[in-house]
N, C-alpha and C. Protein backbone atom coordinates (compact mmCIF):
# COMPACT_ATOMS: atom_id res chain seq x y z
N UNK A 1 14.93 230.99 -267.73
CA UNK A 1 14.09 232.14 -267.93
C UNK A 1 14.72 233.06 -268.97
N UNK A 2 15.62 233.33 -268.84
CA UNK A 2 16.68 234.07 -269.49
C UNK A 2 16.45 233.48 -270.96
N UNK A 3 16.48 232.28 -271.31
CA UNK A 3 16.42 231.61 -272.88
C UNK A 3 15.08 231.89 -273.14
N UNK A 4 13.81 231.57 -272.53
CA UNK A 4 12.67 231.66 -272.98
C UNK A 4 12.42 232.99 -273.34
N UNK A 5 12.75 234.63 -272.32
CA UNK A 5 13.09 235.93 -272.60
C UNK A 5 13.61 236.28 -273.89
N UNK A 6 14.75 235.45 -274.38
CA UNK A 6 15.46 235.84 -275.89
C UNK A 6 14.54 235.46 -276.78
N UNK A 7 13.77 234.16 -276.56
CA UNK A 7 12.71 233.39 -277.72
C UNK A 7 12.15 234.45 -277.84
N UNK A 8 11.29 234.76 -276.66
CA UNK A 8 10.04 235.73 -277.02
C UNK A 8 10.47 236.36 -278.12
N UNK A 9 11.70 237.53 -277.29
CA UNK A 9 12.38 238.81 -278.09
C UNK A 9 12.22 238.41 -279.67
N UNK A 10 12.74 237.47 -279.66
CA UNK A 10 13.43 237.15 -280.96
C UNK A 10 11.98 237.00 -282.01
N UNK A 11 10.76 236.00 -281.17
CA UNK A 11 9.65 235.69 -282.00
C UNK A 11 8.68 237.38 -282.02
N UNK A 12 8.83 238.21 -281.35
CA UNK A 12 7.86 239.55 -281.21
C UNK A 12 8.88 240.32 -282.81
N UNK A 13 10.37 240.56 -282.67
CA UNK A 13 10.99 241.26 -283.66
C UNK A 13 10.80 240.26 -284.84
N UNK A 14 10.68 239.01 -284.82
CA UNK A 14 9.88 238.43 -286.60
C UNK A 14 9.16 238.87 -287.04
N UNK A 15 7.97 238.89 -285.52
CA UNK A 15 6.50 239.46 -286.15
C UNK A 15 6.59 240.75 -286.51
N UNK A 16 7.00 241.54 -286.35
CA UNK A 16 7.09 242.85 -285.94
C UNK A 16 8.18 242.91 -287.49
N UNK A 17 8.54 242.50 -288.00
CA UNK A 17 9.40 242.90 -289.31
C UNK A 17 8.77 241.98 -290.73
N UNK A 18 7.99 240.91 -290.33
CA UNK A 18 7.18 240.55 -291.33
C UNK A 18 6.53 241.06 -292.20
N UNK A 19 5.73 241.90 -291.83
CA UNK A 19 4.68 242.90 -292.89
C UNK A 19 5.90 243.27 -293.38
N UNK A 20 6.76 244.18 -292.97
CA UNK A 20 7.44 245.25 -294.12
C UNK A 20 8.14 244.29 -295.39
N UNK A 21 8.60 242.99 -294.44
CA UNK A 21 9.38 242.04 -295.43
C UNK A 21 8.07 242.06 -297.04
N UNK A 22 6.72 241.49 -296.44
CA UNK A 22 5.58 241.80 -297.44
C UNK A 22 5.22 242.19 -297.96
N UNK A 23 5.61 244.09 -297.14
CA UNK A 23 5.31 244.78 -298.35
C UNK A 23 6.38 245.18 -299.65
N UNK A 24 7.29 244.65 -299.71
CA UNK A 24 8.53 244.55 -299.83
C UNK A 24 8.59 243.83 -301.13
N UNK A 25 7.55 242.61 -300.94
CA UNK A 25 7.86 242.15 -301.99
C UNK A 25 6.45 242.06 -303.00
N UNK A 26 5.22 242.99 -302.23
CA UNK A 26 4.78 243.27 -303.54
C UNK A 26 4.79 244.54 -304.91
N UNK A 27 4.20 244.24 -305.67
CA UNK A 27 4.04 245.22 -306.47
C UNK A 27 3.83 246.39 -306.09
N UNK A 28 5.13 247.58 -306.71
CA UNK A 28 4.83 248.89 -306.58
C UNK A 28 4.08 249.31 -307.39
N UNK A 29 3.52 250.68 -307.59
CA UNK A 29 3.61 251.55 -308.41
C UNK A 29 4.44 252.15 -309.37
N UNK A 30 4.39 252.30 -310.51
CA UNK A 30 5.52 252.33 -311.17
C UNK A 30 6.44 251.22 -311.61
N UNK A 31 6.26 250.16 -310.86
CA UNK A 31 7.05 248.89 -311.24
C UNK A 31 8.48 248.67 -310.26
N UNK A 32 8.59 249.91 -308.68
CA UNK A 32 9.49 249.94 -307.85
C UNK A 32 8.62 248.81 -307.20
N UNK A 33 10.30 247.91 -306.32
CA UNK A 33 9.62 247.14 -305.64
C UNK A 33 10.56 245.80 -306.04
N UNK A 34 10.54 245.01 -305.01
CA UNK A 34 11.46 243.45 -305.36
C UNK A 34 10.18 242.76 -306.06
N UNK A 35 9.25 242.90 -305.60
CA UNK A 35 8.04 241.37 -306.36
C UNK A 35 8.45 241.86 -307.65
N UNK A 36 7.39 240.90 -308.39
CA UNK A 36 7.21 241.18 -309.96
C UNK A 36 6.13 242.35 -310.68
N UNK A 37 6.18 242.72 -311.29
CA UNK A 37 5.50 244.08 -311.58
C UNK A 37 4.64 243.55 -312.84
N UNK A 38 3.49 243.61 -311.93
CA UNK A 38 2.53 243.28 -313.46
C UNK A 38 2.32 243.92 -314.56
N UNK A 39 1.71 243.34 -315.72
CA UNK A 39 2.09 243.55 -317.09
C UNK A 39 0.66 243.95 -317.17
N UNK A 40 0.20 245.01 -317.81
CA UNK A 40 -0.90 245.45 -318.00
C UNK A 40 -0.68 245.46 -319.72
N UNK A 41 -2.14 244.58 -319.97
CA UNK A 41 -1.91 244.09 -321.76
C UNK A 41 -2.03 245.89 -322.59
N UNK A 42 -1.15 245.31 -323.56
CA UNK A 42 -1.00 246.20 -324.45
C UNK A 42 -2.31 247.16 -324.39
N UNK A 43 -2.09 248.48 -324.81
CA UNK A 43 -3.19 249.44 -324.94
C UNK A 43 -3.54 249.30 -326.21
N UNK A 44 -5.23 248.84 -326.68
CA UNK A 44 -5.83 249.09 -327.88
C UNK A 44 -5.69 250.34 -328.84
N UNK A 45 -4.90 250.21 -330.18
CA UNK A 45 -5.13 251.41 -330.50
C UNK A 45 -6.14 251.22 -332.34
N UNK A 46 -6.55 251.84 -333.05
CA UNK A 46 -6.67 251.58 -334.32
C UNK A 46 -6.01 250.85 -335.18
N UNK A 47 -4.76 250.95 -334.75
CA UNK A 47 -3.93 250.50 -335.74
C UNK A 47 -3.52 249.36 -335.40
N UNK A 48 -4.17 249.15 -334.27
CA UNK A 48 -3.86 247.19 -333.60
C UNK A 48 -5.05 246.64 -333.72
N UNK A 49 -5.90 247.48 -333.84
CA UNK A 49 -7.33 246.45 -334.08
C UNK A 49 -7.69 246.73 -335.39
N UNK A 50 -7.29 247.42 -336.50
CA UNK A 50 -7.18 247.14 -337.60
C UNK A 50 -6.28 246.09 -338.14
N UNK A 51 -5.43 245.94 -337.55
CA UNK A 51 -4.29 244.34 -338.06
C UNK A 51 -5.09 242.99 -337.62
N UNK A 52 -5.57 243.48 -336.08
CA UNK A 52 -6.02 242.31 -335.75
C UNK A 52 -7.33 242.60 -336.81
N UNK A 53 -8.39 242.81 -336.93
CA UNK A 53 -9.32 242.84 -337.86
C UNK A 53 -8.95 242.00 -339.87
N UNK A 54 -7.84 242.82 -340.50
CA UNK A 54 -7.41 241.90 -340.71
C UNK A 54 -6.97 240.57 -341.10
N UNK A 55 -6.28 240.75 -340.52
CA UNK A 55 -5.55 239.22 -340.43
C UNK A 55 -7.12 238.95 -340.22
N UNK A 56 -7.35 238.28 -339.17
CA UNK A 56 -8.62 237.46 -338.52
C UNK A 56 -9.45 237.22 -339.79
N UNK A 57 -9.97 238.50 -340.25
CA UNK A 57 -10.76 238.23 -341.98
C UNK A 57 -10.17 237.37 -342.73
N UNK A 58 -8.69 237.69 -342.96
CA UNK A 58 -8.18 236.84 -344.05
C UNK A 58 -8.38 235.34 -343.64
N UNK A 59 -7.94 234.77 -342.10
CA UNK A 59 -8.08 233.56 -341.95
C UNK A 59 -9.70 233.19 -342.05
N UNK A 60 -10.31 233.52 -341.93
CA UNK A 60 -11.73 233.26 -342.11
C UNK A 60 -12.11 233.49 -343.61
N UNK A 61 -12.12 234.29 -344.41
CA UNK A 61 -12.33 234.22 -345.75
C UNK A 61 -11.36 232.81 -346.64
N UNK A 62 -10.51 232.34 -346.21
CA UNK A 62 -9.61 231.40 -346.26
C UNK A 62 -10.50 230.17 -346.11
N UNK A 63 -11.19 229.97 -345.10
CA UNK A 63 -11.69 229.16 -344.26
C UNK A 63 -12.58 228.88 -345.23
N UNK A 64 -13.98 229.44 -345.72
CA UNK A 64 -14.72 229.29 -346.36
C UNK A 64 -14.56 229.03 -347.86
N UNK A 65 -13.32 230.02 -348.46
CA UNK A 65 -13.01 228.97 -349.56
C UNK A 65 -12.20 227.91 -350.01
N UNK A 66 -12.31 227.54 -348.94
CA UNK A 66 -11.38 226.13 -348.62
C UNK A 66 -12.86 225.17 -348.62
N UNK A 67 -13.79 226.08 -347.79
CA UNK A 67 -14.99 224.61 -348.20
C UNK A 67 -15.58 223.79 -348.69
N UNK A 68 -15.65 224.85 -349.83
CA UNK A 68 -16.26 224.55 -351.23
C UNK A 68 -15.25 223.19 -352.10
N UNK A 69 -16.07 222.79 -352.01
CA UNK A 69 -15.41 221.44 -353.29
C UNK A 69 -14.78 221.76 -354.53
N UNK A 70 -13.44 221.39 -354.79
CA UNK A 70 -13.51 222.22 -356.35
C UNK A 70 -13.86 221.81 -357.10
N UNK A 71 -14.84 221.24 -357.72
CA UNK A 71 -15.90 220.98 -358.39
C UNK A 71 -17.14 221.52 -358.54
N UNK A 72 -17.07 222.79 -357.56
CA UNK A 72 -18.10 223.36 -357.47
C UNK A 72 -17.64 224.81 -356.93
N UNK A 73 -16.46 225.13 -357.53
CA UNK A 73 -15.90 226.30 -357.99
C UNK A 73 -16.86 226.85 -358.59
N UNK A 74 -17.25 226.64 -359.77
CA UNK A 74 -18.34 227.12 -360.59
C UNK A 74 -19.66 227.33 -360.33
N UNK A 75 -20.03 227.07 -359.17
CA UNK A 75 -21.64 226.64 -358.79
C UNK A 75 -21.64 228.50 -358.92
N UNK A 76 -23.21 228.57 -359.33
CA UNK A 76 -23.97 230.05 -359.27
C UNK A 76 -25.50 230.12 -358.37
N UNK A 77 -25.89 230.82 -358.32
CA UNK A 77 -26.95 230.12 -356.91
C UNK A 77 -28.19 230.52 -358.08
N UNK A 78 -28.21 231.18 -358.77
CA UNK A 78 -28.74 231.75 -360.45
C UNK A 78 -27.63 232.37 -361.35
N UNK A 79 -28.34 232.15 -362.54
CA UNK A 79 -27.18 232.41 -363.89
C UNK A 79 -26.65 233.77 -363.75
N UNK A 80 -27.62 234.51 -363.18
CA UNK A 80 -26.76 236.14 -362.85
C UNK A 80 -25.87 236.19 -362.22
N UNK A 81 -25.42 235.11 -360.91
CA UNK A 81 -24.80 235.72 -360.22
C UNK A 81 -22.98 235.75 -360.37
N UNK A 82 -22.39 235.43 -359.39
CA UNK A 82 -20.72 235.48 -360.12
C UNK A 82 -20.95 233.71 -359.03
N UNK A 83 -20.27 233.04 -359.82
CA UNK A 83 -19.92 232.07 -359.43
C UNK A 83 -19.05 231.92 -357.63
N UNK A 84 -18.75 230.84 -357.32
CA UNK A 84 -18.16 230.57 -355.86
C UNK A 84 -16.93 230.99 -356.16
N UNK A 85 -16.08 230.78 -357.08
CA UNK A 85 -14.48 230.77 -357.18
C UNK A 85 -14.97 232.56 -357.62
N UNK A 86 -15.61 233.37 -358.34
CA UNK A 86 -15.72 234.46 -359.12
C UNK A 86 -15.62 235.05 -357.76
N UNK A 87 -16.81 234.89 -356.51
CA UNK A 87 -16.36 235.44 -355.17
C UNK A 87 -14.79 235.16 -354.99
N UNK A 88 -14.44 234.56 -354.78
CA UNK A 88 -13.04 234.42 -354.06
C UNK A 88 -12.03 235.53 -354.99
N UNK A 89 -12.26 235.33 -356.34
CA UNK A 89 -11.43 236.47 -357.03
C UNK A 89 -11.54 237.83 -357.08
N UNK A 90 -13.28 238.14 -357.06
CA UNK A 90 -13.72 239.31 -356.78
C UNK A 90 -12.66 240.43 -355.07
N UNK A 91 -12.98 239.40 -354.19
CA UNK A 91 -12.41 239.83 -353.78
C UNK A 91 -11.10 240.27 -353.48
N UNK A 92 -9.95 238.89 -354.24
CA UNK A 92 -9.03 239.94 -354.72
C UNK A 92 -8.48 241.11 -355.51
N UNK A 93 -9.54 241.22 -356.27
CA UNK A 93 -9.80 242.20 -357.31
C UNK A 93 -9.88 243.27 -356.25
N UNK A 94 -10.36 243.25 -355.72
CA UNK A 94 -11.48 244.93 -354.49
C UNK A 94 -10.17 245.00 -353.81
N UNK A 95 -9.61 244.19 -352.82
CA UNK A 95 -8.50 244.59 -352.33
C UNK A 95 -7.42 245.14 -353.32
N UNK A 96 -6.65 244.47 -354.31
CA UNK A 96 -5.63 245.20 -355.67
C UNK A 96 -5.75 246.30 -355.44
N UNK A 97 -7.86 246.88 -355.77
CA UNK A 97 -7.90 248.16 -356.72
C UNK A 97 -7.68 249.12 -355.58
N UNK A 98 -7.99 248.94 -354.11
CA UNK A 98 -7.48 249.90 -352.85
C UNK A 98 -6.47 249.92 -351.91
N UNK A 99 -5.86 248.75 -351.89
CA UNK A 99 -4.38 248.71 -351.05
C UNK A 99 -3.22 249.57 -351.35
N UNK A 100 -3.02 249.70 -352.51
CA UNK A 100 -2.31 250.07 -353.19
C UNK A 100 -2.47 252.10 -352.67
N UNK A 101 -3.31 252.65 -352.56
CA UNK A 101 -4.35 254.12 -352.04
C UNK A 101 -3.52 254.11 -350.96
N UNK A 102 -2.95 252.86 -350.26
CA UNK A 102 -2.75 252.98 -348.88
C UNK A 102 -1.36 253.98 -348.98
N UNK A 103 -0.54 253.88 -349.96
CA UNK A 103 0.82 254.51 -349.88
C UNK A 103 2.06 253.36 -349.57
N UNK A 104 1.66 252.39 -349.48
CA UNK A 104 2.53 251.56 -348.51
C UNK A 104 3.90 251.48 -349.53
N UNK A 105 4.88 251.33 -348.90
CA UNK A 105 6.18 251.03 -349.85
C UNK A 105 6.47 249.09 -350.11
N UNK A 106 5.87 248.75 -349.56
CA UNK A 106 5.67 247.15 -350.02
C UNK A 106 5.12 247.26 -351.37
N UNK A 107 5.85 246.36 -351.99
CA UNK A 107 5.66 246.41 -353.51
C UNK A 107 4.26 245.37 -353.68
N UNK A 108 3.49 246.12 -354.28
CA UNK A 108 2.54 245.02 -354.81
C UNK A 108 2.67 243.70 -355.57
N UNK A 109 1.96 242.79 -354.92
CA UNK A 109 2.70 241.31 -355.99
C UNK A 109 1.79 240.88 -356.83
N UNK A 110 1.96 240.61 -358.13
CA UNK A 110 1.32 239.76 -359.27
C UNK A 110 0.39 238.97 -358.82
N UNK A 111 -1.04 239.65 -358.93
CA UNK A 111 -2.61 238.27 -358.26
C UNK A 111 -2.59 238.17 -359.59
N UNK A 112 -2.78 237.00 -359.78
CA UNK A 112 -3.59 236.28 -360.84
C UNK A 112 -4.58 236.45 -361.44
N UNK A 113 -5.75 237.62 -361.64
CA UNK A 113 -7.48 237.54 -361.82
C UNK A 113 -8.00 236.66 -362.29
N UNK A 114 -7.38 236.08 -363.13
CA UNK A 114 -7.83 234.76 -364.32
C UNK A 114 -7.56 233.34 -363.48
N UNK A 115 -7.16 233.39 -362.50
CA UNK A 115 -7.47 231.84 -361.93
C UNK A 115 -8.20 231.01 -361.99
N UNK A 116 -7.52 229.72 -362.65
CA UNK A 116 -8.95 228.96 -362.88
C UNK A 116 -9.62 227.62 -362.18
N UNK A 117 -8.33 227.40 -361.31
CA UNK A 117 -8.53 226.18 -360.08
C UNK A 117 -8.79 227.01 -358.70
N UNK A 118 -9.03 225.89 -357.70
CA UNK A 118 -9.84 226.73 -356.54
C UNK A 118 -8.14 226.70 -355.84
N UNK A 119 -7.38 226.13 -355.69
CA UNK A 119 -5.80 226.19 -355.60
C UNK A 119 -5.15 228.20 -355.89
N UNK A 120 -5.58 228.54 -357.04
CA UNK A 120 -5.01 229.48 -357.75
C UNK A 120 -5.67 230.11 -357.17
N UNK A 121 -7.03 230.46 -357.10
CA UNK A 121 -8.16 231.61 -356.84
C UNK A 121 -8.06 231.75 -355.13
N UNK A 122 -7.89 230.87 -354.44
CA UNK A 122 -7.43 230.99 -352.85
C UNK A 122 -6.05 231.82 -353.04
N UNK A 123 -5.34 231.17 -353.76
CA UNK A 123 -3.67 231.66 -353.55
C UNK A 123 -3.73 233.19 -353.75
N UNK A 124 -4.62 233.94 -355.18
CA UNK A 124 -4.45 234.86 -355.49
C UNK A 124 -4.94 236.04 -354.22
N UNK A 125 -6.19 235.49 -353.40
CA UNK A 125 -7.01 236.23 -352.42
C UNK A 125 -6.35 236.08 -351.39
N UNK A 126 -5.26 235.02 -350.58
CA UNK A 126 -4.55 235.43 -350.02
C UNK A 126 -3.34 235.61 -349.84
N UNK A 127 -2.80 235.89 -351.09
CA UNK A 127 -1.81 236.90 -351.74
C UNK A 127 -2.36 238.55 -351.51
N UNK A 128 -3.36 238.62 -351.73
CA UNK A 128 -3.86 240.21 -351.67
C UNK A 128 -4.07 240.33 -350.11
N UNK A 129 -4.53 239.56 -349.39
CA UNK A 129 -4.23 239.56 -348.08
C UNK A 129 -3.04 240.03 -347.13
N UNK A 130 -1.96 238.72 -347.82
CA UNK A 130 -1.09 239.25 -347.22
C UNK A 130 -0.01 240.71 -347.58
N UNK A 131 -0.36 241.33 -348.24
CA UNK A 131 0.18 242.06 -349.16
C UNK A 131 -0.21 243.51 -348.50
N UNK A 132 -1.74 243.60 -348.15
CA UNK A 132 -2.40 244.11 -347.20
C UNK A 132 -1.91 243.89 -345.51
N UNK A 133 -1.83 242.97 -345.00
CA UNK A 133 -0.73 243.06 -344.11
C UNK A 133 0.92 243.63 -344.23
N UNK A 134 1.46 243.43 -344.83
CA UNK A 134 2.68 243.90 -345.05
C UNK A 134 2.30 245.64 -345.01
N UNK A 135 1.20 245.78 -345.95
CA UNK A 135 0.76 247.40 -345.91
C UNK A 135 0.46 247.91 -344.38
N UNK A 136 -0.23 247.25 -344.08
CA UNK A 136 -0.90 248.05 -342.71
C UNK A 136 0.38 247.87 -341.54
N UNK A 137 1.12 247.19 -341.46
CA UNK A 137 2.00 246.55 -341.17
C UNK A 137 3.65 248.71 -341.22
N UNK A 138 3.50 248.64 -341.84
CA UNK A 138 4.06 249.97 -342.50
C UNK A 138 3.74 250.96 -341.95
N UNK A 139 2.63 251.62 -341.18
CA UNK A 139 1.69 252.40 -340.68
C UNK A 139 1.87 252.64 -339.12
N UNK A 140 1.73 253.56 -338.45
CA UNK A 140 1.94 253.22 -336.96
C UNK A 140 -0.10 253.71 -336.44
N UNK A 141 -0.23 254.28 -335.62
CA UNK A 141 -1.86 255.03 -335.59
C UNK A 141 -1.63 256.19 -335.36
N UNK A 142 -0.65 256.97 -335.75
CA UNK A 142 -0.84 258.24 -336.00
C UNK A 142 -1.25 258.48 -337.65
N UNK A 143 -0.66 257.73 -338.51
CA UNK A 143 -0.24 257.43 -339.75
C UNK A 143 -1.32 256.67 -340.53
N UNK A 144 -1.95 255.57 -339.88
CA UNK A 144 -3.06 255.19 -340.51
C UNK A 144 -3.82 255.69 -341.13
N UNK A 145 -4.24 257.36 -339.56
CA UNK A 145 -5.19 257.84 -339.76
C UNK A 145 -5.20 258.99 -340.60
N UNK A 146 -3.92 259.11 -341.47
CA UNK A 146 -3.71 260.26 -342.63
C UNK A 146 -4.61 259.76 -343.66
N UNK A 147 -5.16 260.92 -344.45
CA UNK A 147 -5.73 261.13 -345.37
C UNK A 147 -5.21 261.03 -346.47
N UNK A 148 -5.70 259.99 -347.85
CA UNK A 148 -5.09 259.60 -348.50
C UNK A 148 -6.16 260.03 -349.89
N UNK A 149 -6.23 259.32 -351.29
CA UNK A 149 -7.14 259.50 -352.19
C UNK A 149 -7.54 258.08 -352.85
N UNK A 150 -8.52 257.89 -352.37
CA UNK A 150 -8.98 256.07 -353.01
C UNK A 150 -9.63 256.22 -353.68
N UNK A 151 -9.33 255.24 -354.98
CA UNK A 151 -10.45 254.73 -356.13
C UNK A 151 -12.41 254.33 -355.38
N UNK A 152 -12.72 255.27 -356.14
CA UNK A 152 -14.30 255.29 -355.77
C UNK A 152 -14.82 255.90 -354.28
N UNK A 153 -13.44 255.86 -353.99
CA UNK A 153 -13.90 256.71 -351.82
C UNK A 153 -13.77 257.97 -352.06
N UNK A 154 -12.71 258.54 -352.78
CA UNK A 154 -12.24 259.31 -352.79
C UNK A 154 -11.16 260.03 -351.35
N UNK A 155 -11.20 260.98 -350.81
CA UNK A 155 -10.14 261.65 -349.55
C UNK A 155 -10.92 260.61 -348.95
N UNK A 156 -10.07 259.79 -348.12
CA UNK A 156 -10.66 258.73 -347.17
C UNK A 156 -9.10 258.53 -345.73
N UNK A 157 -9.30 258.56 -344.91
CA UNK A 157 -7.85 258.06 -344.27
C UNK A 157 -7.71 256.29 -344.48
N UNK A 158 -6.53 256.01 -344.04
CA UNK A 158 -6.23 254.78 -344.35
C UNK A 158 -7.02 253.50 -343.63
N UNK A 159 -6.99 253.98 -342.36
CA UNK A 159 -7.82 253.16 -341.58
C UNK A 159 -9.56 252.86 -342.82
N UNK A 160 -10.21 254.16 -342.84
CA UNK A 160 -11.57 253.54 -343.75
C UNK A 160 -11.47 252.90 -344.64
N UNK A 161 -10.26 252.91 -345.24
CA UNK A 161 -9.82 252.07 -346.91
C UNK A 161 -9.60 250.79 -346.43
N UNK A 162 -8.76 250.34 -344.83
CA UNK A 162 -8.87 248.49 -344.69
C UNK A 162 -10.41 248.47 -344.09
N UNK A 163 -11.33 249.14 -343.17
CA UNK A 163 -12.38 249.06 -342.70
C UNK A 163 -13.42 248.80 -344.20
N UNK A 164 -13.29 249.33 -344.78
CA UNK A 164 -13.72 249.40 -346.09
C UNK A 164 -13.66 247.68 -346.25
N UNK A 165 -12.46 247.51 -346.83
CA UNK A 165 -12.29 246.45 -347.51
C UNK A 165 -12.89 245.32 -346.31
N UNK A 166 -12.34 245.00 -345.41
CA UNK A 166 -12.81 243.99 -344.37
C UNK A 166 -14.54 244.05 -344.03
N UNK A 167 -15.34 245.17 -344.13
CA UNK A 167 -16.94 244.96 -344.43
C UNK A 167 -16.70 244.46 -345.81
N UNK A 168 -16.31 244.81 -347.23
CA UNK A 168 -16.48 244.32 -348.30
C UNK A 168 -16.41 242.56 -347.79
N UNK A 169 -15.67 242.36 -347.83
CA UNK A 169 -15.32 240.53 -347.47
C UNK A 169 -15.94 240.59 -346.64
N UNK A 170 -16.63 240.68 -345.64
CA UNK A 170 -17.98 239.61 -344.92
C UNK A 170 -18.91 239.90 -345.78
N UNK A 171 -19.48 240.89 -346.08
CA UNK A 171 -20.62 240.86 -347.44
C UNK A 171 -20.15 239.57 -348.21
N UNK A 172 -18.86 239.73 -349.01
CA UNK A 172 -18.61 238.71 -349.59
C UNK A 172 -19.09 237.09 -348.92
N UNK A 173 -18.43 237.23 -347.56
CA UNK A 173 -18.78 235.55 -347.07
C UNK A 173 -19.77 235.13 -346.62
N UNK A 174 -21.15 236.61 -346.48
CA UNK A 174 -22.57 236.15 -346.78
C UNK A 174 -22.95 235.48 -347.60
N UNK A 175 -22.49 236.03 -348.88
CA UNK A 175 -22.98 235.21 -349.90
C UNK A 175 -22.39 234.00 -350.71
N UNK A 176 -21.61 233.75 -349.84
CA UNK A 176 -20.41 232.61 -350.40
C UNK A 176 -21.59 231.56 -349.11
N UNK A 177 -21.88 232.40 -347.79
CA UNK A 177 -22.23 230.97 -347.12
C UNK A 177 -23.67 230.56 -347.56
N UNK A 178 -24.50 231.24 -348.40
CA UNK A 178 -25.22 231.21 -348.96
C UNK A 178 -25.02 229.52 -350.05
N UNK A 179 -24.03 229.83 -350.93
CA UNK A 179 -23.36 229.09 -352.06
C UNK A 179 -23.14 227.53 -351.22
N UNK A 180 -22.46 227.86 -350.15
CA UNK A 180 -21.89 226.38 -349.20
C UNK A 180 -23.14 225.92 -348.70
N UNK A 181 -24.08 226.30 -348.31
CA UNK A 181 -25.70 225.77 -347.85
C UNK A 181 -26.49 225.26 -348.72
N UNK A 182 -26.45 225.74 -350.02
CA UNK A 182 -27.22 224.87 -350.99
C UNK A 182 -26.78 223.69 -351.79
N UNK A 183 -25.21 223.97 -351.34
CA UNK A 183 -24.49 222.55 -351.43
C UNK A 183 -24.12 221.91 -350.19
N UNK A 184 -25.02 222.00 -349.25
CA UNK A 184 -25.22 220.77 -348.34
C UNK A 184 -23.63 221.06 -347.42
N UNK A 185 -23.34 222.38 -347.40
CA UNK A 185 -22.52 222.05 -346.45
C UNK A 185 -22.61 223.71 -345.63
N UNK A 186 -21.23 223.41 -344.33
CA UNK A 186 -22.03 224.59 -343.20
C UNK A 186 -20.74 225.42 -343.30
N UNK A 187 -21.11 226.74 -343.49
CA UNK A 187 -19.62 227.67 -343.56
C UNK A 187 -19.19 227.89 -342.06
N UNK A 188 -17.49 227.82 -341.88
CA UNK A 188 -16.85 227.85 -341.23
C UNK A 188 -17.06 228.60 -339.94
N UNK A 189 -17.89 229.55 -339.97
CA UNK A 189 -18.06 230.71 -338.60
C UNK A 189 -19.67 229.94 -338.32
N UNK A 190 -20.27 229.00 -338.97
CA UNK A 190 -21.41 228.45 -337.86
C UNK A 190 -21.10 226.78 -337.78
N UNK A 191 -19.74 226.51 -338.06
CA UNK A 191 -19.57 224.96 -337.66
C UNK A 191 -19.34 225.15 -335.89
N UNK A 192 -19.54 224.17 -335.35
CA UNK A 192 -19.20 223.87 -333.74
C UNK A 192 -18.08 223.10 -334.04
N UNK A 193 -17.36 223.70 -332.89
CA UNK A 193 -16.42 223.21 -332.53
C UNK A 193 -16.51 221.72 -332.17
């Protein structure tokens, strides 16, 4: 009787100290506490969804002039317009003439404008890309959002000068997917996976 008496004891003070062991080991508040303390993802700010914005453009503007055949660098959809490769340079041109507004102390690097293979005219656009990263890159989001003086914006903060440029390039890859459709092929943001 006496042994079965200690069992009990012994099985009532397990139960009876279990929960606290439990609560013990989950997550506090504040991150007190033996468990593991969950990670709540980074807080969105401008200046993280402007990088991510971005980057993301550049790999996608990448994407599409990678499609094009280079043989058809030159294609025009009519004689007015700027050619497929003339897009791809244009837009390094537009980025050059406003990154630079940004203030950034990253030295600007030598684009090419005159590129005349689809090799060169990619390289030069994401050269201005990354160059633009390195810029925004420099910036924290207090800092972005200073007021600066851009070619044709005029007082603009920094953030509208990459917002700027990143609407410029999808305009651009409207009409580039335009260019890839009448040559029989499908731009990169409506292929399936």
């Amino acid at each position: 009787m006496k042994h079965a008496l200690r069992t009990m004891m012994l099985l009532i003070s397990a139960l009876a100290v279990m929960p606290s062991i439990a609560a013990a080991q989950q997550p506090q508040p504040g991150g007190r506490g033996r468990g593991p303390t969950p990670t709540a993802p980074p807080a969105a700010t401008i200046h993280s969804d402007l990088l991510k914005d971005w980057t993301g453009m550049k790999d996608m503007i990448v994407k599409i002039a990678n499609e094009m055949p280079p043989d058809k660098f030159g294609f025009k959809s009519t004689p007015a317009q700027r050619s497929y490769g003339e897009h791809v340079l244009h837009i390094a041109q537009v980025n050059m003439l406003l990154l630079p507004a940004l203030g950034a102390r990253t030295p600007a690097p030598q684009i090419d404008l005159k590129a005349a293979t689809k090799a060169d005219m990619i390289k030069a656009m994401a050269d201005s890309f990354d160059y633009g990263t390195a810029a925004i890159k420099e910036f924290d989001n207090k800092t972005i959002q200073d007021t600066v003086e851009a070619a044709f914006m005029g007082p603009s903060t920094r953030a509208r000068i990459i917002y700027f440029l990143v609407g410029h390039t999808w305009d651009t890859y409207g009409q580039m997917a335009v260019y890839l459709r009448l040559n029989g092929r499908v731009p990169p943001a409506s292929q399936t996976p």
